[in-house]
C-alpha atoms as a PDB file:
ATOM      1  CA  UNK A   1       0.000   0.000   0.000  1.00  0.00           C
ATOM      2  CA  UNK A   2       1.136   3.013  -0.711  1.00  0.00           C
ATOM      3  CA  UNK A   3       0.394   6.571   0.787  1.00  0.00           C
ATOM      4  CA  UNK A   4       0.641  10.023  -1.149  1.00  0.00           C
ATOM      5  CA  UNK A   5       0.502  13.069   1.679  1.00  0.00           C
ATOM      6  CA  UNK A   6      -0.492  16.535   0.007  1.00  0.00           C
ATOM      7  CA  UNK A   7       1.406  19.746   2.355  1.00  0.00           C
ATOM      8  CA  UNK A   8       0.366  23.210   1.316  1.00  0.00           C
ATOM      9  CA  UNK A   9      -0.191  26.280   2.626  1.00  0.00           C
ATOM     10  CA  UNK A  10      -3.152  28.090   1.741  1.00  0.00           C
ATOM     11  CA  UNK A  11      -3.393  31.681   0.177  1.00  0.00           C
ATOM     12  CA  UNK A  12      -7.418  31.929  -0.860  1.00  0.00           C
ATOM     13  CA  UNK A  13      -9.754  29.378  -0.624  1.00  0.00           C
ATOM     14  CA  UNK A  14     -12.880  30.317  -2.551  1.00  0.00           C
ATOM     15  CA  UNK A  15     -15.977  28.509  -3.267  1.00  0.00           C
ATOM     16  CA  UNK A  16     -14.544  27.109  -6.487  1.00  0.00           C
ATOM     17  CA  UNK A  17     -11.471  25.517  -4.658  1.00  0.00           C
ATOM     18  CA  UNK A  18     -14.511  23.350  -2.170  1.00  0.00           C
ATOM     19  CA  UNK A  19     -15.565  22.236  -5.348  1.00  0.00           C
ATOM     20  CA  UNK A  20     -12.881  21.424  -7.356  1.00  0.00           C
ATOM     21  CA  UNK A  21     -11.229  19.574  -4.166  1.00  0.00           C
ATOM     22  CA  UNK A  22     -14.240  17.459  -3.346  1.00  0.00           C
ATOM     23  CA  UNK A  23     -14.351  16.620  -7.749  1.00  0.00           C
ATOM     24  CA  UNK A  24     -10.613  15.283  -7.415  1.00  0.00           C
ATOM     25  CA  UNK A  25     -11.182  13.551  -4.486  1.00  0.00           C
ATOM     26  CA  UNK A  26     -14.106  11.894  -5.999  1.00  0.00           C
ATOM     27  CA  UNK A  27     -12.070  11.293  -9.034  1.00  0.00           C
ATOM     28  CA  UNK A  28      -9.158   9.474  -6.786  1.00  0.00           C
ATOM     29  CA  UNK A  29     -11.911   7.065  -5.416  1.00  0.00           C
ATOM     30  CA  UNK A  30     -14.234   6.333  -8.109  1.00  0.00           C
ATOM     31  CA  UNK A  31     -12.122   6.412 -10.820  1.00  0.00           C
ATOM     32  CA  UNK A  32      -8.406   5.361  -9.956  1.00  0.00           C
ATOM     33  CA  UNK A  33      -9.104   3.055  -7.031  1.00  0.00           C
ATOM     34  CA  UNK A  34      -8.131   5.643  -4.201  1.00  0.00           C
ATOM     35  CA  UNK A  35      -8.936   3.566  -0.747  1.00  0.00           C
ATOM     36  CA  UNK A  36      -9.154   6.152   1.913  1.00  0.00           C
ATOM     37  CA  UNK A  37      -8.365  10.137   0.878  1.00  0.00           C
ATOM     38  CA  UNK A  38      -8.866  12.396   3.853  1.00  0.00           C
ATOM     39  CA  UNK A  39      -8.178  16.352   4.273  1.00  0.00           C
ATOM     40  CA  UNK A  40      -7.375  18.881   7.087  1.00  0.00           C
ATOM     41  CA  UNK A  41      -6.885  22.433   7.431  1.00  0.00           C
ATOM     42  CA  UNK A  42      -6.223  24.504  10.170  1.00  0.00           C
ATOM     43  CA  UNK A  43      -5.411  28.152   9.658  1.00  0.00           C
ATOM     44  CA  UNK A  44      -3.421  28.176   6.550  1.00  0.00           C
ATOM     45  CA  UNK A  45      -2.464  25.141   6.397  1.00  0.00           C
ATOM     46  CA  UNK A  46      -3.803  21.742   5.011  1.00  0.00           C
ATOM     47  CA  UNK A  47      -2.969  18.314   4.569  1.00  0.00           C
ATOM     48  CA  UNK A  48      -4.464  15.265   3.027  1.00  0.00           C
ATOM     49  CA  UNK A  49      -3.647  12.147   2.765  1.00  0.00           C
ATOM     50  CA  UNK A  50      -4.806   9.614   0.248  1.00  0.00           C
ATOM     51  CA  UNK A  51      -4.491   5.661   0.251  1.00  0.00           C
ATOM     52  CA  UNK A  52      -3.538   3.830  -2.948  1.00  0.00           C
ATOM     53  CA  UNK A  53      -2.660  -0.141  -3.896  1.00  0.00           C
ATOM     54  CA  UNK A  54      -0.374   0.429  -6.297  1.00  0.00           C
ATOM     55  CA  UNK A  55       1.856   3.283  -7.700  1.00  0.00           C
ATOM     56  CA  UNK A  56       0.420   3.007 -10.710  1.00  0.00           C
ATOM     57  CA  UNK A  57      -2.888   4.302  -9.818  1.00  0.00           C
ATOM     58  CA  UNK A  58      -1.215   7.201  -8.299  1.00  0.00           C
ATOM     59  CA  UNK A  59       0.569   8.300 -11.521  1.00  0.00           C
ATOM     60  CA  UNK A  60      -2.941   7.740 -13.542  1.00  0.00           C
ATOM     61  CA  UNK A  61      -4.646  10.130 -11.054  1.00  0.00           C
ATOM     62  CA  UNK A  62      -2.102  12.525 -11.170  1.00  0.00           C
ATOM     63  CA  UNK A  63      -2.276  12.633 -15.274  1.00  0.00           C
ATOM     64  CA  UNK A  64      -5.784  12.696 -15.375  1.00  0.00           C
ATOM     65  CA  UNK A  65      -7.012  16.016 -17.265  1.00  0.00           C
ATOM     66  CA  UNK A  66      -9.346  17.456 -14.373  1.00  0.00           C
ATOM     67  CA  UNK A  67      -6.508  16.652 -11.843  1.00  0.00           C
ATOM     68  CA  UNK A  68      -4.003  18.446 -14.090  1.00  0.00           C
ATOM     69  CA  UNK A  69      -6.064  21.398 -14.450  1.00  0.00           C
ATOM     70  CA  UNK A  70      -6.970  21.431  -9.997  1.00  0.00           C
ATOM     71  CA  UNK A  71      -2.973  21.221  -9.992  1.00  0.00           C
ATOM     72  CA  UNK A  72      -2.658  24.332 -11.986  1.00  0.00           C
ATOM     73  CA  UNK A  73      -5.283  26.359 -10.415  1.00  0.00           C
ATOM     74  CA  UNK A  74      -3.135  25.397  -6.978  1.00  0.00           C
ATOM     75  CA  UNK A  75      -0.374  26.341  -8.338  1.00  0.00           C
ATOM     76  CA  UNK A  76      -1.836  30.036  -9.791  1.00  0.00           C
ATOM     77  CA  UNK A  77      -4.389  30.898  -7.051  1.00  0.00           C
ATOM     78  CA  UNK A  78      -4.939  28.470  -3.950  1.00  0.00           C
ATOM     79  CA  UNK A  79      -1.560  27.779  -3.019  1.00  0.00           C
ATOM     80  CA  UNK A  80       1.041  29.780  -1.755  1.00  0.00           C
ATOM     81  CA  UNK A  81       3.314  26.782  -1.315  1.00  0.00           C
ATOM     82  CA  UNK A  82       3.103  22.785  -1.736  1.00  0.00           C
ATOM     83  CA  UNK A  83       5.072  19.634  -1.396  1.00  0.00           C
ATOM     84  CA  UNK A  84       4.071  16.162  -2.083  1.00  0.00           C
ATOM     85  CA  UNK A  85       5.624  13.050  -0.739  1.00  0.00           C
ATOM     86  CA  UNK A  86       4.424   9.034  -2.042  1.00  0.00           C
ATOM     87  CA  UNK A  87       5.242   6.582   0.616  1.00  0.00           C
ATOM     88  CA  UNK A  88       5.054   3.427   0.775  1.00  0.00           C
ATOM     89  CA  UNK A  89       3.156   1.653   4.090  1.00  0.00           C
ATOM     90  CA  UNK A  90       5.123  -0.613   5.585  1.00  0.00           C
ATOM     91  CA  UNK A  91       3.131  -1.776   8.573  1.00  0.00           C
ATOM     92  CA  UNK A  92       0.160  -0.144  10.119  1.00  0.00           C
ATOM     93  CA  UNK A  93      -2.118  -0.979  12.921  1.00  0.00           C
ATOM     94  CA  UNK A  94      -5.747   0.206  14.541  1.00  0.00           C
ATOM     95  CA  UNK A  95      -7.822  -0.028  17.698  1.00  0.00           C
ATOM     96  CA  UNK A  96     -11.539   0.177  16.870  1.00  0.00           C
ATOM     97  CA  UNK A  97     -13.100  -0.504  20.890  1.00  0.00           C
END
């Protein structure tokens, strides 16, 4: 399993960046296989982390068109800086009482 973790700190967020977010999220789980994709922000800054099987879902997600176009309107308007890590989970554990 691997694990790509989205760091950014945020410059605007607008009503057209909750939309666009939730569309590429939904992309990343109904279309590329995305098992668990979950956001926080606090203040300026968010992260999210997203869930994957294989690396090669991650690399279709991150070519699709709509997710290239989010990327660039990140880039332009929402984001005043970014960084993106893919890790792969080695072991991981959870307590559900």
């Amino acid at each position: 399993m691997y694990a790509v973790i989205f760091r950014a700190k945020v410059a605007q967020v607008d009503e057209e960046y909750s939309l666009i977010a939730k569309r590429t999220r939904q992309l990343a789980i109904e279309k590329y296989g995305c098992s668990e994709f979950t956001s926080v922000t606090e203040d300026n800054e968010e992260i999210s982390i997203s869930y994957w099987k294989t690396q090669e879902q991650i690399k279709a997600w991150k070519n699709d068109a709509e997710h290239i176009a989010a990327q660039e309107l990140g880039k332009s308007k929402w984001y005043s800086w970014y960084k993106i890590q893919v890790a792969e989970v080695m072991r991981g554990y959870e307590n559900n009482t």
